[in-house]
N, C-alpha and C. Protein backbone atom coordinates (compact mmCIF):
# COMPACT_ATOMS: atom_id res chain seq x y z
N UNK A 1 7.86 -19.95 14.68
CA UNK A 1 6.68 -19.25 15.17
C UNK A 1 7.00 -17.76 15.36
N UNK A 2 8.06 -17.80 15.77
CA UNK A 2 8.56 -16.14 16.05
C UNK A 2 8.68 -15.28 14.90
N UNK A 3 8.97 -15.96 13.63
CA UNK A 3 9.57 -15.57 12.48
C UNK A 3 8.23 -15.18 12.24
N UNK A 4 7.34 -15.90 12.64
CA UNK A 4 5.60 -16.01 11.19
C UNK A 4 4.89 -14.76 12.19
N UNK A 5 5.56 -14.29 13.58
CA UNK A 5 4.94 -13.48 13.80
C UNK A 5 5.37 -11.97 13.50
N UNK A 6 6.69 -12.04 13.84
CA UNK A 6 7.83 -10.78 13.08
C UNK A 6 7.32 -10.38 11.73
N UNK A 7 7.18 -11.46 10.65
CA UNK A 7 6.94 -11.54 8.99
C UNK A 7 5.07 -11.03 9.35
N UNK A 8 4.47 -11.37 10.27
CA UNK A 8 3.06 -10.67 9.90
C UNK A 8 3.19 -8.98 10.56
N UNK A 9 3.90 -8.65 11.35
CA UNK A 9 4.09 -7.60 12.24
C UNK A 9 4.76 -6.48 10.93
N UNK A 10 5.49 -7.15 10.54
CA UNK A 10 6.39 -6.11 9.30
C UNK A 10 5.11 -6.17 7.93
N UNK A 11 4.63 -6.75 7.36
CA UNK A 11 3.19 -6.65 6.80
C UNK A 11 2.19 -5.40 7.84
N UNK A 12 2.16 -5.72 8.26
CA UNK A 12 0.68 -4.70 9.31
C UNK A 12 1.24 -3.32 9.15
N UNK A 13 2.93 -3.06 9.67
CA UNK A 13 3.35 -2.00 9.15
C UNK A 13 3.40 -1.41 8.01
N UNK A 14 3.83 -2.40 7.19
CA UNK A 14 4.04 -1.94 5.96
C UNK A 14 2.48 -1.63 5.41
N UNK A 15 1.54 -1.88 5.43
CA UNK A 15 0.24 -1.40 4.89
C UNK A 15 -0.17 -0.60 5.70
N UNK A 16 -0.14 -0.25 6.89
CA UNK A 16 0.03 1.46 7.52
C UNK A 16 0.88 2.30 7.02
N UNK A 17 2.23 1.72 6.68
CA UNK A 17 2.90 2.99 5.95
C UNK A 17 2.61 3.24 4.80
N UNK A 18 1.60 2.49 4.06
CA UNK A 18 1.24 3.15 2.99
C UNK A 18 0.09 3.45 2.88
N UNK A 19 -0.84 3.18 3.83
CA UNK A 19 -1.95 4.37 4.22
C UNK A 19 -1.53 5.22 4.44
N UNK A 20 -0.85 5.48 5.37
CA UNK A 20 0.02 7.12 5.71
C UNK A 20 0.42 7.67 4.50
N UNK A 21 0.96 7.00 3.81
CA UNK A 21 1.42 7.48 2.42
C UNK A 21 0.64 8.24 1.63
N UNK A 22 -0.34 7.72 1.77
CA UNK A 22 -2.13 8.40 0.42
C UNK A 22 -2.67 8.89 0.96
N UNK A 23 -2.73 8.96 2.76
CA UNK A 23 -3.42 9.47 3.02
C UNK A 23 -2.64 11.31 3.31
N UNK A 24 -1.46 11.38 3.02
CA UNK A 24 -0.45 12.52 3.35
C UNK A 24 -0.84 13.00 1.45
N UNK A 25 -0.51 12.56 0.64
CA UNK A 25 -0.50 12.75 -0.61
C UNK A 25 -2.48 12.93 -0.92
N UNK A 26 -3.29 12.58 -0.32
CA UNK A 26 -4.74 12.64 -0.31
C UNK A 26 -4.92 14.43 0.66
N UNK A 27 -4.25 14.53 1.72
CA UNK A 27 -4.04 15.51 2.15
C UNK A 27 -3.26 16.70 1.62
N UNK A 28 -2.12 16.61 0.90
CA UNK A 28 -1.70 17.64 -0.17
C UNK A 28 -2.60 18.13 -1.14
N UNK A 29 -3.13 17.05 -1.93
CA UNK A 29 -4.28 17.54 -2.99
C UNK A 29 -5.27 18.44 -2.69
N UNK A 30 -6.18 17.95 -1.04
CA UNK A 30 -7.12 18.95 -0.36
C UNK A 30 -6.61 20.15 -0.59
N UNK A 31 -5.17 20.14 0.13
CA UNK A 31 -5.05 21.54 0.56
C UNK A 31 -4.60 22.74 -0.64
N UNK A 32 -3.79 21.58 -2.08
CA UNK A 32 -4.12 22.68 -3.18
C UNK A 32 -5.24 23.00 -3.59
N UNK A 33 -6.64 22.14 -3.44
CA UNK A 33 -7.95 22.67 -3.81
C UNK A 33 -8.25 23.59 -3.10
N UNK A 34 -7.45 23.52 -2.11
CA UNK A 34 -8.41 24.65 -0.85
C UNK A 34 -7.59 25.78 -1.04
N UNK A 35 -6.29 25.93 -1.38
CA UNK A 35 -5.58 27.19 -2.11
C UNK A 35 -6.19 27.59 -3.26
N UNK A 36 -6.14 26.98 -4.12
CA UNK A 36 -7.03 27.18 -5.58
C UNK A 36 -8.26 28.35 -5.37
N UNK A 37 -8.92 27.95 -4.09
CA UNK A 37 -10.45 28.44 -3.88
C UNK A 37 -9.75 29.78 -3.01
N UNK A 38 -9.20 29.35 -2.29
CA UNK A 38 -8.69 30.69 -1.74
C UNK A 38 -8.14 31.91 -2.38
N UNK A 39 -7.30 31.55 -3.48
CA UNK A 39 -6.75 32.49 -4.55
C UNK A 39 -7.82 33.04 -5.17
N UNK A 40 -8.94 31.77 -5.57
CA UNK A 40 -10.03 32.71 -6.16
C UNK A 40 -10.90 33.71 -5.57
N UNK A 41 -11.41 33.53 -4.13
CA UNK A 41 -11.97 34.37 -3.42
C UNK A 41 -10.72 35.72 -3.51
N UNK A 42 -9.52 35.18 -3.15
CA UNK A 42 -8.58 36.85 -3.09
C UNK A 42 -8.90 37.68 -4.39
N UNK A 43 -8.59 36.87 -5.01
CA UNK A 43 -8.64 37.44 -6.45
C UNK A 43 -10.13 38.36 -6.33
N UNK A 44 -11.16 37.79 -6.20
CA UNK A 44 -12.23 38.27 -6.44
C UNK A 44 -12.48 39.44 -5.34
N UNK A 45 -11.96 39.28 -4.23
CA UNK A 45 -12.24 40.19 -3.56
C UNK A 45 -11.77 41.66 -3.86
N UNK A 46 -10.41 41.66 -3.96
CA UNK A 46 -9.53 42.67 -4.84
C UNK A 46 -10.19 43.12 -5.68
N UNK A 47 -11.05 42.48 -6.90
CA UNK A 47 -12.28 43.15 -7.38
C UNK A 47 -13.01 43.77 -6.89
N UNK A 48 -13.61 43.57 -6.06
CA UNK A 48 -14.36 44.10 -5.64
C UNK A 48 -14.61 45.52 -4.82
N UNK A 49 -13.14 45.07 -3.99
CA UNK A 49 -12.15 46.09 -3.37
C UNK A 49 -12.32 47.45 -4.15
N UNK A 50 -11.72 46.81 -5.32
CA UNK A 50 -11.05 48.17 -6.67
C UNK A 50 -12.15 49.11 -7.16
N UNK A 51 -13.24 48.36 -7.21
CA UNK A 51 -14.68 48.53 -7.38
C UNK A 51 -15.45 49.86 -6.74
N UNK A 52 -15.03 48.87 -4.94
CA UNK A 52 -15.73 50.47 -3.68
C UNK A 52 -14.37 51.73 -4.02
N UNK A 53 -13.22 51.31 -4.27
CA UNK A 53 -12.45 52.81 -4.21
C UNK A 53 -11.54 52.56 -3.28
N UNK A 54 -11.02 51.48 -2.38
CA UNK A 54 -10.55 51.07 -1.73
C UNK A 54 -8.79 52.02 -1.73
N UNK A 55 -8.67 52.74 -0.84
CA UNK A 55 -7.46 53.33 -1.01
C UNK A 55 -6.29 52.04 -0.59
N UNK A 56 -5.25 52.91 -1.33
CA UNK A 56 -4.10 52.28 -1.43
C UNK A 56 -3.71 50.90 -0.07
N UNK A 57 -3.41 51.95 1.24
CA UNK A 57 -2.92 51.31 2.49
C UNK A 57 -4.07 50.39 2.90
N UNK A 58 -5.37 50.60 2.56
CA UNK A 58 -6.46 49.22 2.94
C UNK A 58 -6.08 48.30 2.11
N UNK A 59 -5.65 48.15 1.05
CA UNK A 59 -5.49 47.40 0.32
C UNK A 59 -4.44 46.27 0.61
N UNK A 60 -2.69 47.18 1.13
CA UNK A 60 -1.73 46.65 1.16
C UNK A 60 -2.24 45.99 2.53
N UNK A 61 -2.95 46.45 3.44
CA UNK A 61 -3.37 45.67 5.18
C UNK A 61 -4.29 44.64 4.69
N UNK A 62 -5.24 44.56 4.30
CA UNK A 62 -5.65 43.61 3.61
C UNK A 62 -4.93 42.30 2.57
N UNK A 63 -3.89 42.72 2.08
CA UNK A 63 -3.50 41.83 1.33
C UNK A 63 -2.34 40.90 2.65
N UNK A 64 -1.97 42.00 3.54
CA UNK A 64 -0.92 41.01 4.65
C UNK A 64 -1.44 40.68 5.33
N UNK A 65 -3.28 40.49 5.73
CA UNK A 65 -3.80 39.68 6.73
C UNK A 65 -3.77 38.18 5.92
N UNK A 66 -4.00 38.67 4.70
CA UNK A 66 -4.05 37.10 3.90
C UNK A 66 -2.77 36.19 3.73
N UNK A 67 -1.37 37.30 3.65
CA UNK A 67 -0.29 36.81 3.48
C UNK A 67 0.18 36.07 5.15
N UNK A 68 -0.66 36.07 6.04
CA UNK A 68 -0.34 35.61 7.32
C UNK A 68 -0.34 34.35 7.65
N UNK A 69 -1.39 33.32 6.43
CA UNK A 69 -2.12 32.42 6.03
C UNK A 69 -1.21 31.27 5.98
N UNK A 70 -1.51 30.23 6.42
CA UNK A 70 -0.83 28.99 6.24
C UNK A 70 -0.64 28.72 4.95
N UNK A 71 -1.31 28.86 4.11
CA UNK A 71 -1.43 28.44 3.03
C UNK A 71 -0.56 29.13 2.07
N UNK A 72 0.02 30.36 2.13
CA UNK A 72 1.65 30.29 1.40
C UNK A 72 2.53 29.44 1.19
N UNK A 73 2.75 28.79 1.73
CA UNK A 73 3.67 27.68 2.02
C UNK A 73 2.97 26.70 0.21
N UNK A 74 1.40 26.63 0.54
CA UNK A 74 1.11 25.68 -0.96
C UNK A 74 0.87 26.77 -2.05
N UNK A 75 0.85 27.68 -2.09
CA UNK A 75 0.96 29.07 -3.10
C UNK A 75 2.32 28.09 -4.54
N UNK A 76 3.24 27.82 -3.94
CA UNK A 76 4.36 27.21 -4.83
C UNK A 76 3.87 25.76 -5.31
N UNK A 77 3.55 24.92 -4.27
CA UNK A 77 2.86 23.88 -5.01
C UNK A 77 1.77 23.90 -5.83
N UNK A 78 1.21 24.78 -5.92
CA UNK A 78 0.13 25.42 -6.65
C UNK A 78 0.40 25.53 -7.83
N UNK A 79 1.15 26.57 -7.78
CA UNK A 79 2.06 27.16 -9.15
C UNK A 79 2.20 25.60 -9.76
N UNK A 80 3.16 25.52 -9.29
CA UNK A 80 3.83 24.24 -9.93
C UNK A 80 3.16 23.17 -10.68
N UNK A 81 1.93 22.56 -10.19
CA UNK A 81 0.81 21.93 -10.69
C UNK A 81 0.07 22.52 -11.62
N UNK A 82 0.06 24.29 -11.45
CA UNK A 82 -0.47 24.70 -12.97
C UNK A 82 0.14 24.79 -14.71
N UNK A 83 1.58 25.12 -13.97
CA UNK A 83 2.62 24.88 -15.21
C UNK A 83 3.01 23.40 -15.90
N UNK A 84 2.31 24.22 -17.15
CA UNK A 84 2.48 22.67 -18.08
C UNK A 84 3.93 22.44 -18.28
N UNK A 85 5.12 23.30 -18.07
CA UNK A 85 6.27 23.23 -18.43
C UNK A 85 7.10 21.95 -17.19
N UNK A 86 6.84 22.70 -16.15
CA UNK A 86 6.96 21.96 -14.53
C UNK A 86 6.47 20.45 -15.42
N UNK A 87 5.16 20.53 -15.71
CA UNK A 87 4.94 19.02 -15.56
C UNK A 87 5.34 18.24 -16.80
N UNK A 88 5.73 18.91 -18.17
CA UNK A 88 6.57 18.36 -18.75
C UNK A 88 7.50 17.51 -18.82
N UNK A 89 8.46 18.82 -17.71
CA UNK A 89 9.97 18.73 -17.19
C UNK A 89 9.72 17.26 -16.50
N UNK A 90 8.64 16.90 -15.33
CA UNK A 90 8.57 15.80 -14.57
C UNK A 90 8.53 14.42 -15.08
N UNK A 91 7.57 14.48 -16.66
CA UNK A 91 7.40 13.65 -17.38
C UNK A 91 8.22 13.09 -18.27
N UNK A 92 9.48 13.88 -18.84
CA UNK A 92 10.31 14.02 -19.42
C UNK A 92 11.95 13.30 -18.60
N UNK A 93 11.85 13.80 -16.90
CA UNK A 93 12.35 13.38 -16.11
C UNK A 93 12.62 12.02 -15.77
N UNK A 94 11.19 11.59 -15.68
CA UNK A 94 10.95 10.37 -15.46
C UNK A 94 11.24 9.33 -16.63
N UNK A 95 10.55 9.46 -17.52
CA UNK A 95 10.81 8.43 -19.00
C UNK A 95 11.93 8.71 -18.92
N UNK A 96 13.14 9.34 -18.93
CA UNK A 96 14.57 9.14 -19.16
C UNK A 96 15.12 8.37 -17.70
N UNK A 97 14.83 8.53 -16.66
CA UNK A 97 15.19 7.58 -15.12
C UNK A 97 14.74 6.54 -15.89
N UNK A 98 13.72 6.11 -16.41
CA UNK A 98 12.84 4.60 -16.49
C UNK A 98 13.81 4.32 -17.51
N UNK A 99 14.01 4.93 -18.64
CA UNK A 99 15.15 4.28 -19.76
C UNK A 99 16.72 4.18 -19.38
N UNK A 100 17.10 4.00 -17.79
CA UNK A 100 18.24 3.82 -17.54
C UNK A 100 18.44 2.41 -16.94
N UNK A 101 19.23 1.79 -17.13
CA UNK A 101 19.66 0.37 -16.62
C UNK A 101 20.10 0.36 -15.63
N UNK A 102 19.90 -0.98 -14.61
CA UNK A 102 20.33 -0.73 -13.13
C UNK A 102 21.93 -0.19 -12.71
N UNK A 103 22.72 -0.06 -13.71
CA UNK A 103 23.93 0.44 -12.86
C UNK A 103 23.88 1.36 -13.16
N UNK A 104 23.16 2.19 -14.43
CA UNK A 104 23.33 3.68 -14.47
C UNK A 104 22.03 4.28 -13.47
N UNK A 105 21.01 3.60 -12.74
CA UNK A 105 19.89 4.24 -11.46
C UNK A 105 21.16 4.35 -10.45
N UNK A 106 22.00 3.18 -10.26
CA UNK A 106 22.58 3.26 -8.84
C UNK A 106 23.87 4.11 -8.77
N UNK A 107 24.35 4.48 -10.13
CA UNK A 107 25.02 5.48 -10.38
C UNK A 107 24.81 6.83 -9.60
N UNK A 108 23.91 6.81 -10.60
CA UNK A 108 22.99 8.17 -10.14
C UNK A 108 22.50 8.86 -8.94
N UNK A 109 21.51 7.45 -8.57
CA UNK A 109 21.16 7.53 -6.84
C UNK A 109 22.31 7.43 -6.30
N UNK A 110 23.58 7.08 -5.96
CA UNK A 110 24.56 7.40 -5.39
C UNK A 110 25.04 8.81 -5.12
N UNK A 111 25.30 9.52 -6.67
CA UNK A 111 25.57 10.71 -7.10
C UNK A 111 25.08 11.68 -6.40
N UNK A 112 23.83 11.79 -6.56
CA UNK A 112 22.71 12.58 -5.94
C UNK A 112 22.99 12.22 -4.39
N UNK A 113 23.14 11.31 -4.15
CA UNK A 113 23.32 11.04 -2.08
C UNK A 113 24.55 11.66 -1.70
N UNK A 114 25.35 11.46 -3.19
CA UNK A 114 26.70 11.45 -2.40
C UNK A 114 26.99 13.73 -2.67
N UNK A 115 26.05 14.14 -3.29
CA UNK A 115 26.50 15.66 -3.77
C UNK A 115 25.08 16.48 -2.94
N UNK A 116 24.64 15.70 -2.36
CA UNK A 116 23.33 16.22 -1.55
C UNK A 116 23.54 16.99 -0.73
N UNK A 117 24.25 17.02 -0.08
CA UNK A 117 24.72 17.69 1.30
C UNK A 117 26.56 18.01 1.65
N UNK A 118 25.89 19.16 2.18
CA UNK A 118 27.37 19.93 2.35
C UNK A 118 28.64 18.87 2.92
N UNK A 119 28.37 18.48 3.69
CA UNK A 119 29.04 17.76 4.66
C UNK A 119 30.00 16.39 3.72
N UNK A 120 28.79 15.97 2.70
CA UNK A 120 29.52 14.38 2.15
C UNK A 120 30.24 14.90 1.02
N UNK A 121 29.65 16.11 0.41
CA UNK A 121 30.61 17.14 -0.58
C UNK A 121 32.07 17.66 -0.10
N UNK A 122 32.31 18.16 1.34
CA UNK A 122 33.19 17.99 2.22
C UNK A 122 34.59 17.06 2.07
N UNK A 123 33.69 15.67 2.75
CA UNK A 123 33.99 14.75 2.67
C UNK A 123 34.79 13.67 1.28
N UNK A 124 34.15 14.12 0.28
CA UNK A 124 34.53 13.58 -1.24
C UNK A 124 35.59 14.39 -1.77
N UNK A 125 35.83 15.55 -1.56
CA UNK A 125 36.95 16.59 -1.79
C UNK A 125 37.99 16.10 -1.07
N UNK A 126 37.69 15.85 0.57
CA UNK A 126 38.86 15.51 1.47
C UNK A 126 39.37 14.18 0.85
N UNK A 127 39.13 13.29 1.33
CA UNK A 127 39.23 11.72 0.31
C UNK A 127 39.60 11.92 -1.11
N UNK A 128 39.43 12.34 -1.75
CA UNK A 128 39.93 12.34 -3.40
C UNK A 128 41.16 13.05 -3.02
N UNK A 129 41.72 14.79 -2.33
CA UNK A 129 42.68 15.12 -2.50
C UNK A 129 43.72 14.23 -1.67
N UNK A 130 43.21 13.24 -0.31
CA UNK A 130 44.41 12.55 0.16
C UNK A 130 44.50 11.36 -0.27
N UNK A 131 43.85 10.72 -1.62
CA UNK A 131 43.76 9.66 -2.37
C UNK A 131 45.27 10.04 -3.61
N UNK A 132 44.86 11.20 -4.23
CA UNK A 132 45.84 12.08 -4.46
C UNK A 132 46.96 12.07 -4.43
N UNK A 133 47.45 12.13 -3.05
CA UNK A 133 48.34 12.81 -2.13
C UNK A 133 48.98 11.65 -2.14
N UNK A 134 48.46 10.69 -1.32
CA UNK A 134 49.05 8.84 -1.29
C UNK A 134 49.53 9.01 -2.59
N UNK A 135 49.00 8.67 -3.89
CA UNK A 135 49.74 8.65 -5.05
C UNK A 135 50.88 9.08 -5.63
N UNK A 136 50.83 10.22 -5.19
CA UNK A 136 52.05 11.10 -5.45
C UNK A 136 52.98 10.74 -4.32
N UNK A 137 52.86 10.26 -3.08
CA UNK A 137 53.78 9.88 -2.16
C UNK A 137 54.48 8.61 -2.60
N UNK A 138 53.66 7.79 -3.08
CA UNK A 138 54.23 6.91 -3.55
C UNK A 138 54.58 6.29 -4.62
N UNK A 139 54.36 6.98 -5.15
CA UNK A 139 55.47 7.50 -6.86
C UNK A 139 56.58 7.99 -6.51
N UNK A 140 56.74 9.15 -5.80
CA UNK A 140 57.98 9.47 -5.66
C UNK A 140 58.94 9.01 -4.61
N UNK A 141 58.53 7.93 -4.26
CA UNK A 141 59.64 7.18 -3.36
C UNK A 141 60.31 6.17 -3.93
């Protein structure tokens, strides 16, 4: 009984965490549409700007009230979604992961965990040179 309630409890989660999931990835998309529209109003305004005669320093104060904007931060995700090269690269990425067999994914995903961060990079240097070290100690005895 405990089990059938644990096993429905881990279900309930698990389909919240993947609402959260679409609904975070449903929320990214908004907010590049809402960059998209924003770039276009800048854009257009700057027209318009250029248009009245707008001297230089209104221009540059104007352009850093906009640069104040949350929405820099998706300026790059932006980009990125417009370049056909980016999404090439992703597509190209992927079909070669999918054409690898399970010991060359766990290879890999290892690789990547294990060269990710300073610390386990550290760590893999220290261990290999006193892996090393043992060897040579005990060879020459």
């Amino acid at each position: 009984q405990r089990n059938n309630e644990l096993e429905e409890r881990v279900r309930s989660l698990e389909t919240s965490l993947q609402d959260a999931r679409a609904e975070v990835q449903k929320l990214k998309t908004d907010n590049l549409n809402l960059y998209e529209r924003l770039k276009f109003v800048h854009v257009w305004k700057e027209g318009q700007q250029q248009d009245k005669g707008m001297t230089v320093r209104q221009r540059l104060v104007s352009t850093a009230i906009l640069s104040d904007d949350p929405s820099d931060k998706y300026g790059k995700l932006y980009e990125e979604s417009m370049n056909p090269f980016t999404q090439f690269h992703k597509k190209e990425e992927n079909r070669r992961y999918n054409a690898l067999n399970p010991a060359e994914k766990l290879t890999l995903n290892l690789t990547r965990l294990l060269f990710s961060h300073k610390w386990s990079r550290y760590f893999f240097i220290i261990y290999s040179l006193l892996l090393h070290l043992l060897v040579v100690v005990t060879l020459y005895q």
